[in-house]
PDB file of N, CA and C in Angstrom:
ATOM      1  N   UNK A   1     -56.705  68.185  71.180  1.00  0.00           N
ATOM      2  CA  UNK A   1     -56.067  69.453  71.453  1.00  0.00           C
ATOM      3  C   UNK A   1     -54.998  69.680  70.384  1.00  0.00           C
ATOM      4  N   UNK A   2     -54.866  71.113  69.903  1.00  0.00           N
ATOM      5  CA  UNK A   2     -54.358  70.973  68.878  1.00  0.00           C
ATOM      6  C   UNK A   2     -52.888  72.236  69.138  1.00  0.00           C
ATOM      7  N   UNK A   3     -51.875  72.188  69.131  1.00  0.00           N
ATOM      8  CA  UNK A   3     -50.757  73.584  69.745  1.00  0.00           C
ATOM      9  C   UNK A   3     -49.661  73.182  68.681  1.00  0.00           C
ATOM     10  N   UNK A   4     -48.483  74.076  68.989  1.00  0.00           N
ATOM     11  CA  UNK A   4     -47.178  74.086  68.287  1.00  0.00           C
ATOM     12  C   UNK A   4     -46.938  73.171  68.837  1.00  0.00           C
ATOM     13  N   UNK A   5     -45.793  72.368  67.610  1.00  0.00           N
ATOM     14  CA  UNK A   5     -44.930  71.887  68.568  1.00  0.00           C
ATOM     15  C   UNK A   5     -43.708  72.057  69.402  1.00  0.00           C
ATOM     16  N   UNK A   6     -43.322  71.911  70.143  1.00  0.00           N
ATOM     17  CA  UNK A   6     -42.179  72.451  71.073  1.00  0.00           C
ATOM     18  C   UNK A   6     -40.826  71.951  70.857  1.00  0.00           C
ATOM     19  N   UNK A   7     -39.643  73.192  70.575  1.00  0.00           N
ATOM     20  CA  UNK A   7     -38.200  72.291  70.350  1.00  0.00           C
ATOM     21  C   UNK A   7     -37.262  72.789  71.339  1.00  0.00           C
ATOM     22  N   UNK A   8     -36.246  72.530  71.147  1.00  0.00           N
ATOM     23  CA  UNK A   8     -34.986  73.014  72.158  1.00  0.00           C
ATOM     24  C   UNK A   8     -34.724  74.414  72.410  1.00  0.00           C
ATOM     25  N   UNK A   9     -35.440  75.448  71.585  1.00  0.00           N
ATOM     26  CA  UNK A   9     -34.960  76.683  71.957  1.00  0.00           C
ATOM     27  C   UNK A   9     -36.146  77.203  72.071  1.00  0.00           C
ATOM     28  N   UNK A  10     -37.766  76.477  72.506  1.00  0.00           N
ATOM     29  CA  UNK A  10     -38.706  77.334  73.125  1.00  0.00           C
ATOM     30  C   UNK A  10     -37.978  77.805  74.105  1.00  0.00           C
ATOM     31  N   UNK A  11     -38.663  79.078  74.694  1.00  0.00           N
ATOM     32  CA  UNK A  11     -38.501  79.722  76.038  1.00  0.00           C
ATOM     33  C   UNK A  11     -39.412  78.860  76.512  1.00  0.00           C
ATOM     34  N   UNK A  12     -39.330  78.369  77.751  1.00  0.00           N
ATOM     35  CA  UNK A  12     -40.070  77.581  78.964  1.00  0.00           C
ATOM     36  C   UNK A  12     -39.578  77.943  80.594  1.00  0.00           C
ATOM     37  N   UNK A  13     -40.470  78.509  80.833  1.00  0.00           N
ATOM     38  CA  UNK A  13     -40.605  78.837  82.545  1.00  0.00           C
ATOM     39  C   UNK A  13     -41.408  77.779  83.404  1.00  0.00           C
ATOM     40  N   UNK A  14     -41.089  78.006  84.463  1.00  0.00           N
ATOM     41  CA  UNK A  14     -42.012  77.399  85.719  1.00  0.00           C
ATOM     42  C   UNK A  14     -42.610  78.309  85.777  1.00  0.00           C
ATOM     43  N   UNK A  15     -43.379  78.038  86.689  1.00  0.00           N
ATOM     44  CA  UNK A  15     -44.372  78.936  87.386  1.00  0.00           C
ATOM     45  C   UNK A  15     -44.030  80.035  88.361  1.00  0.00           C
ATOM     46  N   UNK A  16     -42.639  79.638  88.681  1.00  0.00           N
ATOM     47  CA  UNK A  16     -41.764  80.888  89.137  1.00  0.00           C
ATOM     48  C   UNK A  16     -40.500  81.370  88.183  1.00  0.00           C
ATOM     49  N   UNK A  17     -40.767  81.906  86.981  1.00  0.00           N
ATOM     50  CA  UNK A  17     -40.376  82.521  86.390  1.00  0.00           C
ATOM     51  C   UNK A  17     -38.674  81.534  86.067  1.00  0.00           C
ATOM     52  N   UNK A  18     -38.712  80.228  86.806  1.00  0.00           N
ATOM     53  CA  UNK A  18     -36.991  79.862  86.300  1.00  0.00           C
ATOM     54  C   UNK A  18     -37.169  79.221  85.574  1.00  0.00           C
ATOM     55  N   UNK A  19     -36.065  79.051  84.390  1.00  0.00           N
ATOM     56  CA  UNK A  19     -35.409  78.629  83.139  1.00  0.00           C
ATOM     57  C   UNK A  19     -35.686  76.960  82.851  1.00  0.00           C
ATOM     58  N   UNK A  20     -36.644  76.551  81.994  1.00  0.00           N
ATOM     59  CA  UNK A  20     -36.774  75.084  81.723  1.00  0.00           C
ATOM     60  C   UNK A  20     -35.820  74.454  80.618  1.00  0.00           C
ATOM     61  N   UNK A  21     -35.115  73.804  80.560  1.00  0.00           N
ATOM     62  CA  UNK A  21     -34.191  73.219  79.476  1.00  0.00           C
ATOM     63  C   UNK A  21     -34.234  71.956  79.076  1.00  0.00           C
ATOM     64  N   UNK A  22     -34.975  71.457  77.699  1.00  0.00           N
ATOM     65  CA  UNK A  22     -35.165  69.898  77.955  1.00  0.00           C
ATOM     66  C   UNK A  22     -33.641  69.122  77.775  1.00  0.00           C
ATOM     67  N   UNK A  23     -33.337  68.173  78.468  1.00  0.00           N
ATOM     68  CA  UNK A  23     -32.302  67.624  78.175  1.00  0.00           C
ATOM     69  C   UNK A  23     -32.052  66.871  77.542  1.00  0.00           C
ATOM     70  N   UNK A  24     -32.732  66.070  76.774  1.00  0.00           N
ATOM     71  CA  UNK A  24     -32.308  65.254  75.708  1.00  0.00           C
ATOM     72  C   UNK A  24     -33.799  65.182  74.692  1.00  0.00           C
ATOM     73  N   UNK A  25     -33.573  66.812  73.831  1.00  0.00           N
ATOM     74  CA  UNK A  25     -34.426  66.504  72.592  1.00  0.00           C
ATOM     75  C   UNK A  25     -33.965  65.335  71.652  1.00  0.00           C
ATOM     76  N   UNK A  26     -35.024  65.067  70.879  1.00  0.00           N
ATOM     77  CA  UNK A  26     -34.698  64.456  69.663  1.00  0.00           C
ATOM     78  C   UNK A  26     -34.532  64.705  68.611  1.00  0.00           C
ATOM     79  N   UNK A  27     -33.362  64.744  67.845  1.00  0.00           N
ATOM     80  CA  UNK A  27     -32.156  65.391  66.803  1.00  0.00           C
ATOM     81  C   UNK A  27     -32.828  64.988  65.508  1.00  0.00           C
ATOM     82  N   UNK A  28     -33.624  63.442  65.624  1.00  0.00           N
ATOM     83  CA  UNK A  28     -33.940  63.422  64.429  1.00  0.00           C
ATOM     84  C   UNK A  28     -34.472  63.816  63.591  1.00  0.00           C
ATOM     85  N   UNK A  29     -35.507  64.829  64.572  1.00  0.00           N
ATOM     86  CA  UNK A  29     -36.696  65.410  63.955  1.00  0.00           C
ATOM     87  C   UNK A  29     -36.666  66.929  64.289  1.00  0.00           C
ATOM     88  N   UNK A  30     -36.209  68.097  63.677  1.00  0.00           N
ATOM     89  CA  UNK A  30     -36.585  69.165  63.776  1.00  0.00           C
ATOM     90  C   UNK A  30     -37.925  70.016  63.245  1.00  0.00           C
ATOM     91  N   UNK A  31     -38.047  71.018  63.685  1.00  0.00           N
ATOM     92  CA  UNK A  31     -39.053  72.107  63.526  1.00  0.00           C
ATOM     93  C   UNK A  31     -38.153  73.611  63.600  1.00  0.00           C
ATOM     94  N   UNK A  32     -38.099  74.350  62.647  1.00  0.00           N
ATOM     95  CA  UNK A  32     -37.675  75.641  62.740  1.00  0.00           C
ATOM     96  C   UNK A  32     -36.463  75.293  63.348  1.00  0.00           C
ATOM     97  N   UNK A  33     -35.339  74.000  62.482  1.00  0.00           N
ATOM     98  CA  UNK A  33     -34.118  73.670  62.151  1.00  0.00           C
ATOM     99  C   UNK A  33     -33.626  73.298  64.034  1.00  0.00           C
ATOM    100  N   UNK A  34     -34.582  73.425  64.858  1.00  0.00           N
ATOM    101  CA  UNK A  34     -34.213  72.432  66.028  1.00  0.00           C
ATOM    102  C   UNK A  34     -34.703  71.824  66.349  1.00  0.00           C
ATOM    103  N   UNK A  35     -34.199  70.917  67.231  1.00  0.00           N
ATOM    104  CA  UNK A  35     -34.720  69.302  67.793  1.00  0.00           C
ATOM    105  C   UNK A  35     -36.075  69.385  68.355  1.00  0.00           C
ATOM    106  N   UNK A  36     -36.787  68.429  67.934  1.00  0.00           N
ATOM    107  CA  UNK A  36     -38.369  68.364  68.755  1.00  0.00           C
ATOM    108  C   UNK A  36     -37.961  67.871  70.044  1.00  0.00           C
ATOM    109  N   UNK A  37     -39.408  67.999  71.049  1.00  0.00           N
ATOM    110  CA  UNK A  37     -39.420  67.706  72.094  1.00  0.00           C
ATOM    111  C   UNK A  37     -40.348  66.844  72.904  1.00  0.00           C
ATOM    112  N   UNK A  38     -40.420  65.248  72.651  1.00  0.00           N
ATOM    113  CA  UNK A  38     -41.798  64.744  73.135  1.00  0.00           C
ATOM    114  C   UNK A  38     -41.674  64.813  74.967  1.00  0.00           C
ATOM    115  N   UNK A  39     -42.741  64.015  74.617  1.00  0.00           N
ATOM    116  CA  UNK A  39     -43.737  63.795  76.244  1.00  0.00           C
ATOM    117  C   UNK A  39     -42.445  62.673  76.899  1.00  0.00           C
ATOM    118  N   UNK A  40     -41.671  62.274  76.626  1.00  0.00           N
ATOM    119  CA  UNK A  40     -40.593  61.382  77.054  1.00  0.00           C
ATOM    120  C   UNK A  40     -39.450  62.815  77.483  1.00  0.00           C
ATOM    121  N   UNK A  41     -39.189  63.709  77.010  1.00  0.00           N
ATOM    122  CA  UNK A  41     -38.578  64.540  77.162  1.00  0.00           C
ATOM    123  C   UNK A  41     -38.093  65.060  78.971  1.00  0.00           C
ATOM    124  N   UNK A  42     -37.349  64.753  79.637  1.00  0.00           N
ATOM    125  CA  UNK A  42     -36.843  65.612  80.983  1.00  0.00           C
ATOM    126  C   UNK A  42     -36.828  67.120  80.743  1.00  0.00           C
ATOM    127  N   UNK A  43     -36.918  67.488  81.648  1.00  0.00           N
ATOM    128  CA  UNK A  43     -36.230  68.687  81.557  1.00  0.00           C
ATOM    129  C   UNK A  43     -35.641  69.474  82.902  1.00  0.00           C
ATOM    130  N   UNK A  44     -34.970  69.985  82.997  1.00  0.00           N
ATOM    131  CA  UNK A  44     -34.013  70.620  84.218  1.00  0.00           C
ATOM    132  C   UNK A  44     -34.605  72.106  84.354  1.00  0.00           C
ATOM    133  N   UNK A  45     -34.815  72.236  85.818  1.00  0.00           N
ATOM    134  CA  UNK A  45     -34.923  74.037  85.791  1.00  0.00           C
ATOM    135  C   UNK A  45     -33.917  74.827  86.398  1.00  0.00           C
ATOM    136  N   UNK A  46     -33.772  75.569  86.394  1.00  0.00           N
ATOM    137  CA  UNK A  46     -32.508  76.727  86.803  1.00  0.00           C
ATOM    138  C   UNK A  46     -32.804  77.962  87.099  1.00  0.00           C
ATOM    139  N   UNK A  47     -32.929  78.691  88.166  1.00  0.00           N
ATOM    140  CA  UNK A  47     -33.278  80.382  88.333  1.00  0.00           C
ATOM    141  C   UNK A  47     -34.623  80.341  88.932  1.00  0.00           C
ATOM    142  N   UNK A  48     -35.535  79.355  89.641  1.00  0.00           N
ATOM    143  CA  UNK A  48     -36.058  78.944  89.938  1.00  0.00           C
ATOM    144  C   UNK A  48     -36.577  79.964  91.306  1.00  0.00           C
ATOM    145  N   UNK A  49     -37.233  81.148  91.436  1.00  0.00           N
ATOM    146  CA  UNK A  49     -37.399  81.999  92.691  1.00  0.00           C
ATOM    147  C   UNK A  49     -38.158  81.311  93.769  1.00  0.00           C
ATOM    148  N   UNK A  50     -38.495  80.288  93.635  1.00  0.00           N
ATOM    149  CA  UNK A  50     -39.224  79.784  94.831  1.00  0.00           C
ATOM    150  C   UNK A  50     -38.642  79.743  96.096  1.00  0.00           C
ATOM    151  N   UNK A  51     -38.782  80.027  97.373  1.00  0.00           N
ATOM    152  CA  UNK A  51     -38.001  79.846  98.667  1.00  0.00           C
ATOM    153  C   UNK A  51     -37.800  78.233  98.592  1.00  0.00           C
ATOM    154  N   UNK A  52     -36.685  77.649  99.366  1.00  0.00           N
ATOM    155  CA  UNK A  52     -36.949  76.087  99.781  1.00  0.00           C
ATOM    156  C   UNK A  52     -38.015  76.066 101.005  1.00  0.00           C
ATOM    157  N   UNK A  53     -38.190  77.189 102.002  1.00  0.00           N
ATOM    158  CA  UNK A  53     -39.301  77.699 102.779  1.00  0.00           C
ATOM    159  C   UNK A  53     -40.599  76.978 102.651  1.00  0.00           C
ATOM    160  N   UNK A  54     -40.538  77.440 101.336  1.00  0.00           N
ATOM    161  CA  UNK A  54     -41.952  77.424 100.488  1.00  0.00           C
ATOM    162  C   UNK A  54     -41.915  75.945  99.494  1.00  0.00           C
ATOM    163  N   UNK A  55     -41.432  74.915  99.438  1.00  0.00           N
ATOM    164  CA  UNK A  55     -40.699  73.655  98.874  1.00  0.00           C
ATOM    165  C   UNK A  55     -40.019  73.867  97.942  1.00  0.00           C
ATOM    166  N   UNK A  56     -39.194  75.024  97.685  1.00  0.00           N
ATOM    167  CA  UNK A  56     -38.808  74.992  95.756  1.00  0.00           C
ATOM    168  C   UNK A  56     -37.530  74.905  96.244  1.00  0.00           C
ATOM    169  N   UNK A  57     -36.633  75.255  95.482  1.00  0.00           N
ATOM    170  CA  UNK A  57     -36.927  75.869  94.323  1.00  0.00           C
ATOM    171  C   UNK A  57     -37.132  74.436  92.948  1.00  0.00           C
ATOM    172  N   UNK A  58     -37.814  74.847  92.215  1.00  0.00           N
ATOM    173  CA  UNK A  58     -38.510  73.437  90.599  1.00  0.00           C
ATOM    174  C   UNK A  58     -36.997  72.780  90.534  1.00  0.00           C
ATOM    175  N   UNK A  59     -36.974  72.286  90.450  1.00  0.00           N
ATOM    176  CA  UNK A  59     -35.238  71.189  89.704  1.00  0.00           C
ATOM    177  C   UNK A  59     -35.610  70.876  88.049  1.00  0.00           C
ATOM    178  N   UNK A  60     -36.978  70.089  88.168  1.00  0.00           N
ATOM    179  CA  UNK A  60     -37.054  69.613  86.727  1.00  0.00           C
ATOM    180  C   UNK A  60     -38.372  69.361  86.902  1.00  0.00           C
ATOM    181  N   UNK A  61     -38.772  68.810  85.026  1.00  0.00           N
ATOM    182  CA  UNK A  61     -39.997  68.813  84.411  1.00  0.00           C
ATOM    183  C   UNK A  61     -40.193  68.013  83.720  1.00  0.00           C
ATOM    184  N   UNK A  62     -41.539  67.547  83.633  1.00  0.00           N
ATOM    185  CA  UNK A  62     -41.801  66.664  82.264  1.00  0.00           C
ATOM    186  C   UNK A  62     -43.275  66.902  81.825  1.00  0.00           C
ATOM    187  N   UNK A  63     -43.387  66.918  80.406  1.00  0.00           N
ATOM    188  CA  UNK A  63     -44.647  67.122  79.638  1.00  0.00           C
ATOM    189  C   UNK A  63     -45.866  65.675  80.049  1.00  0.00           C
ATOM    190  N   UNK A  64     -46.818  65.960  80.639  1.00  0.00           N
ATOM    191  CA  UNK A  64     -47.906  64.830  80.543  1.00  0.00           C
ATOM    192  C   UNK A  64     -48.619  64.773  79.648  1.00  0.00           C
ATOM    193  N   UNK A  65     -49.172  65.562  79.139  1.00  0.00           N
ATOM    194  CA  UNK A  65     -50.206  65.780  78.147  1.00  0.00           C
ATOM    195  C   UNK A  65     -49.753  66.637  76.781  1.00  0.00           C
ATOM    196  N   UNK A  66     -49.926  66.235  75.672  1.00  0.00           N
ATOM    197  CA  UNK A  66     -49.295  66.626  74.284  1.00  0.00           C
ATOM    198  C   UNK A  66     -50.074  66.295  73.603  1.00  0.00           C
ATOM    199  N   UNK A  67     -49.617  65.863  71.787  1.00  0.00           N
ATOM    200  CA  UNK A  67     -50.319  65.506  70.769  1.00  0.00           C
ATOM    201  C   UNK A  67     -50.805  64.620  71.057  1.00  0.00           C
ATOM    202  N   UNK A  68     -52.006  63.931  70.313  1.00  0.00           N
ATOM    203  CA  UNK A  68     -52.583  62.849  70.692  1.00  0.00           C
ATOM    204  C   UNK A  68     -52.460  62.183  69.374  1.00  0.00           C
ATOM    205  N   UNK A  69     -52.157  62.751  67.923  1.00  0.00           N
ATOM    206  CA  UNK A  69     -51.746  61.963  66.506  1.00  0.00           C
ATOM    207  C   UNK A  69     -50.629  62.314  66.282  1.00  0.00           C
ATOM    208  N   UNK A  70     -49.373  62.744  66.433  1.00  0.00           N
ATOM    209  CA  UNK A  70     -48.612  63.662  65.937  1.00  0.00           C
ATOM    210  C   UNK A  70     -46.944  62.206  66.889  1.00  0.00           C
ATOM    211  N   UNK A  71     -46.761  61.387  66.700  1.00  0.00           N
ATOM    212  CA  UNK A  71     -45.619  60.986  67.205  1.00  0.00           C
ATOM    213  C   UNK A  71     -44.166  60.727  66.811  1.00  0.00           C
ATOM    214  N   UNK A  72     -42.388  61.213  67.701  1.00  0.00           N
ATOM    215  CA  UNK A  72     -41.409  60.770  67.259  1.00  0.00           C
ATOM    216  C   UNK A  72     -41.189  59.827  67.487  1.00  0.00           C
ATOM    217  N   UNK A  73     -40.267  58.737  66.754  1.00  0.00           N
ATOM    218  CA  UNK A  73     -39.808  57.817  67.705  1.00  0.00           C
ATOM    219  C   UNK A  73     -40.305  56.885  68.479  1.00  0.00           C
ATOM    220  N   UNK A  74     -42.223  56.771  68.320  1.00  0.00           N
ATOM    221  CA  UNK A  74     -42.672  56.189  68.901  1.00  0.00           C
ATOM    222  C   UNK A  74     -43.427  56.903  70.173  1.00  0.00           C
ATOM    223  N   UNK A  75     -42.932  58.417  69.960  1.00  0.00           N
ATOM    224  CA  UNK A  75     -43.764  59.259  71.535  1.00  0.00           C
ATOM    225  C   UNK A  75     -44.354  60.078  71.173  1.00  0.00           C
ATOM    226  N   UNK A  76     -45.420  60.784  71.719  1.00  0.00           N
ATOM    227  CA  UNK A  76     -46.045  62.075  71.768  1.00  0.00           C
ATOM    228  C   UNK A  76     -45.634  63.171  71.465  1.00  0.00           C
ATOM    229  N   UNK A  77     -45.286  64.046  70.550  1.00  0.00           N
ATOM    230  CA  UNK A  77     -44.718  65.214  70.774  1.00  0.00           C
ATOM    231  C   UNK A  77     -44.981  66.283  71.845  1.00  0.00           C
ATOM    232  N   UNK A  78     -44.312  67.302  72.055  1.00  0.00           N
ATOM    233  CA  UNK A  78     -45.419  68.036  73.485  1.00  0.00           C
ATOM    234  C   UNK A  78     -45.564  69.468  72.609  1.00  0.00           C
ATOM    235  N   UNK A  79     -46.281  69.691  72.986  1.00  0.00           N
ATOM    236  CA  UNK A  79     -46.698  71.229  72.042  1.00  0.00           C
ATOM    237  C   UNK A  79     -47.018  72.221  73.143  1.00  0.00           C
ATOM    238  N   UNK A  80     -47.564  73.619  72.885  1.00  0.00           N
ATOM    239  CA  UNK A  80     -47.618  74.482  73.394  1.00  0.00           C
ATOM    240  C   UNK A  80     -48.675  74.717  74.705  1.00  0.00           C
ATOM    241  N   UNK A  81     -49.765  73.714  73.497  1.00  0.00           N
ATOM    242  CA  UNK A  81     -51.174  73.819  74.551  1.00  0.00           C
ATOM    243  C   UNK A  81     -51.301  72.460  75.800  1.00  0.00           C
ATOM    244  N   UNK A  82     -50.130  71.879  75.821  1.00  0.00           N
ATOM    245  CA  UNK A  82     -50.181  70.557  76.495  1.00  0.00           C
ATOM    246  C   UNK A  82     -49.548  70.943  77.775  1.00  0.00           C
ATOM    247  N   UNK A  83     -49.668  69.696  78.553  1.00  0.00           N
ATOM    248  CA  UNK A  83     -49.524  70.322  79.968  1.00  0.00           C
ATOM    249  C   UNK A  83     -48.526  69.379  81.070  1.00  0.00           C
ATOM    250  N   UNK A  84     -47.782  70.387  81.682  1.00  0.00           N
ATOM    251  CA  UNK A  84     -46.035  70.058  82.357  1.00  0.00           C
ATOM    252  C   UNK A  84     -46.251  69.466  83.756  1.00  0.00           C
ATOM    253  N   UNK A  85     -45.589  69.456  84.365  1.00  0.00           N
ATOM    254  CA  UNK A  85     -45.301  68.996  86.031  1.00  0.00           C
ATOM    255  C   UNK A  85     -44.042  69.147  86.463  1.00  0.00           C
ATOM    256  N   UNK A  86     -43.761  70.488  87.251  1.00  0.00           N
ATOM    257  CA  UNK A  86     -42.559  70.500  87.548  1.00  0.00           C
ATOM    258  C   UNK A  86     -42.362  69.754  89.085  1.00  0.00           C
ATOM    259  N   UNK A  87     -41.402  69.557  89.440  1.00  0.00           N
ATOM    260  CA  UNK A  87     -41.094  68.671  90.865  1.00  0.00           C
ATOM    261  C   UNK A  87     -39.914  69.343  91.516  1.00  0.00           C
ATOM    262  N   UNK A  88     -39.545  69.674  92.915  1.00  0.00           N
ATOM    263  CA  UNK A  88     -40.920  69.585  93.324  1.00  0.00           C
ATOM    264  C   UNK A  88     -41.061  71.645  93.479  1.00  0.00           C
ATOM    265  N   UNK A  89     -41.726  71.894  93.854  1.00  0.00           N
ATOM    266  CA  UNK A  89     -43.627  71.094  94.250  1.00  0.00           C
ATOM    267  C   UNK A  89     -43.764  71.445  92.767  1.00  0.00           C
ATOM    268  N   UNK A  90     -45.049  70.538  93.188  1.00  0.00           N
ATOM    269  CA  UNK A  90     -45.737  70.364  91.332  1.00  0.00           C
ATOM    270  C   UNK A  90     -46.290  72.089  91.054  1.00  0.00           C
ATOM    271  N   UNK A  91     -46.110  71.978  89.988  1.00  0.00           N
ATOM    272  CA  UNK A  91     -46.356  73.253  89.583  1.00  0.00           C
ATOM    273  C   UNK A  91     -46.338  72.872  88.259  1.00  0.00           C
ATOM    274  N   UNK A  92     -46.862  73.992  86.740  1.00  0.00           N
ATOM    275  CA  UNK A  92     -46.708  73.338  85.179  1.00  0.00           C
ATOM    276  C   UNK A  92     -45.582  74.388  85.074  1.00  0.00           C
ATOM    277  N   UNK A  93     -45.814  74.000  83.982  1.00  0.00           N
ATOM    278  CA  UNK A  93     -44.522  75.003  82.613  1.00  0.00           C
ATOM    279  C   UNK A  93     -45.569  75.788  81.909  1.00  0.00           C
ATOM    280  N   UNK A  94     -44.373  76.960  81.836  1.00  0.00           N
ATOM    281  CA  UNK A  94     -45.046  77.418  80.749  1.00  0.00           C
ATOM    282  C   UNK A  94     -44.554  77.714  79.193  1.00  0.00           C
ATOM    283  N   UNK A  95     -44.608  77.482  78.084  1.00  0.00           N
ATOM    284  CA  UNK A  95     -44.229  77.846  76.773  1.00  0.00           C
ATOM    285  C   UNK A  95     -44.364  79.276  77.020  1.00  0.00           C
ATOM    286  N   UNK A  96     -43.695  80.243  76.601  1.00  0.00           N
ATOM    287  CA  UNK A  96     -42.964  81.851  76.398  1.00  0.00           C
ATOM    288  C   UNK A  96     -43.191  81.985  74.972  1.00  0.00           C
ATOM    289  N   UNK A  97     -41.970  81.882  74.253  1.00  0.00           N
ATOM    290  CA  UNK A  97     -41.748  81.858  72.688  1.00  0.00           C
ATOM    291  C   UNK A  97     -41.757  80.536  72.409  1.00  0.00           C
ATOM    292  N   UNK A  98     -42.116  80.249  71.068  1.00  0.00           N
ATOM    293  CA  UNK A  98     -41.581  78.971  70.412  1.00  0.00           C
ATOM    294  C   UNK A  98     -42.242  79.047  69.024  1.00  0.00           C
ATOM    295  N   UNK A  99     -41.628  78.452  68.241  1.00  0.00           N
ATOM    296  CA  UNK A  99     -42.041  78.403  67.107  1.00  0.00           C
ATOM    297  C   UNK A  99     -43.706  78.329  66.446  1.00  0.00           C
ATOM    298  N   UNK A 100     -43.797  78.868  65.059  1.00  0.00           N
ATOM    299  CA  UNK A 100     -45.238  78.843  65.272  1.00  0.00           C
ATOM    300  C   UNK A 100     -45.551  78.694  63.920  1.00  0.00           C
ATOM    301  N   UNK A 101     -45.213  77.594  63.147  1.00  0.00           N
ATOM    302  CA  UNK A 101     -45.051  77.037  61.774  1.00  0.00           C
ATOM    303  C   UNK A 101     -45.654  75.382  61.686  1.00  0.00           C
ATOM    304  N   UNK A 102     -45.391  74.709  62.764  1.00  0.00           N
ATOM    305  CA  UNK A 102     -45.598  73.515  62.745  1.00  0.00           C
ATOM    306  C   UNK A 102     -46.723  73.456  63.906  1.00  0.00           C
ATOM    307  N   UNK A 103     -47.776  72.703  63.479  1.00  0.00           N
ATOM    308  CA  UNK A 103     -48.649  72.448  64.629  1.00  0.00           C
ATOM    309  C   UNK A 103     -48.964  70.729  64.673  1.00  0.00           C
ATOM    310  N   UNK A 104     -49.200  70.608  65.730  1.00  0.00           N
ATOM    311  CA  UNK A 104     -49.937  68.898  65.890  1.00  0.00           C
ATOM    312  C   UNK A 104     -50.974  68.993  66.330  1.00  0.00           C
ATOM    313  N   UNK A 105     -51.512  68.155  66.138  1.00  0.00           N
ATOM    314  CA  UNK A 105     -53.402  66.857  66.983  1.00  0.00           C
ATOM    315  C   UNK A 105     -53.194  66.041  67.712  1.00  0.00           C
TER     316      UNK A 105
END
């Protein structure tokens, strides 16, 4: 699978439209002068419309599936076409904007 790769200032939603933020990209390596973002990556959600009713609202996320040649640091990068798990309830992410200069495999 082949997508962008993903940094600190993609736009990233849940599946209910709230705010994904990874929390600790990696500095060493930018794309379009910000931090990449592997499959090790957390991420926090915020604005999250889900009822607690309904189990939400998302808290946070992490990338499962990413590059499969493309690694920082020893990890996966996560790219555009790869795929999230927010908790709870599971639900993915979605990439919005993000850069579109750098791609991985």
């Amino acid at each position: 699978m082949s997508g962008a790769i993903l940094h600190d200032k993609a736009l990233v939603t849940c599946q209910h439209t709230g705010a994904a933020r990874p929390n600790a990209p990696v500095a060493r390596v930018t794309v379009s002068g910000q931090p990449v973002v592997t499959l090790a990556t957390l991420y926090s959600i915020t604005g999250c419309k889900l009822s607690p009713n309904s189990g939400g609202p998302c808290l946070n996320a992490q990338w499962k599936s990413g590059a499969r040649r493309v690694l920082v640091l020893g990890e996966f990068v996560a790219i555009d076409t790869g795929s999230a798990v927010c908790a709870p309830p599971p639900g993915p992410l979605r990439p919005r904007t993000f850069q579109r200069r750098v791609f991985a495999t």
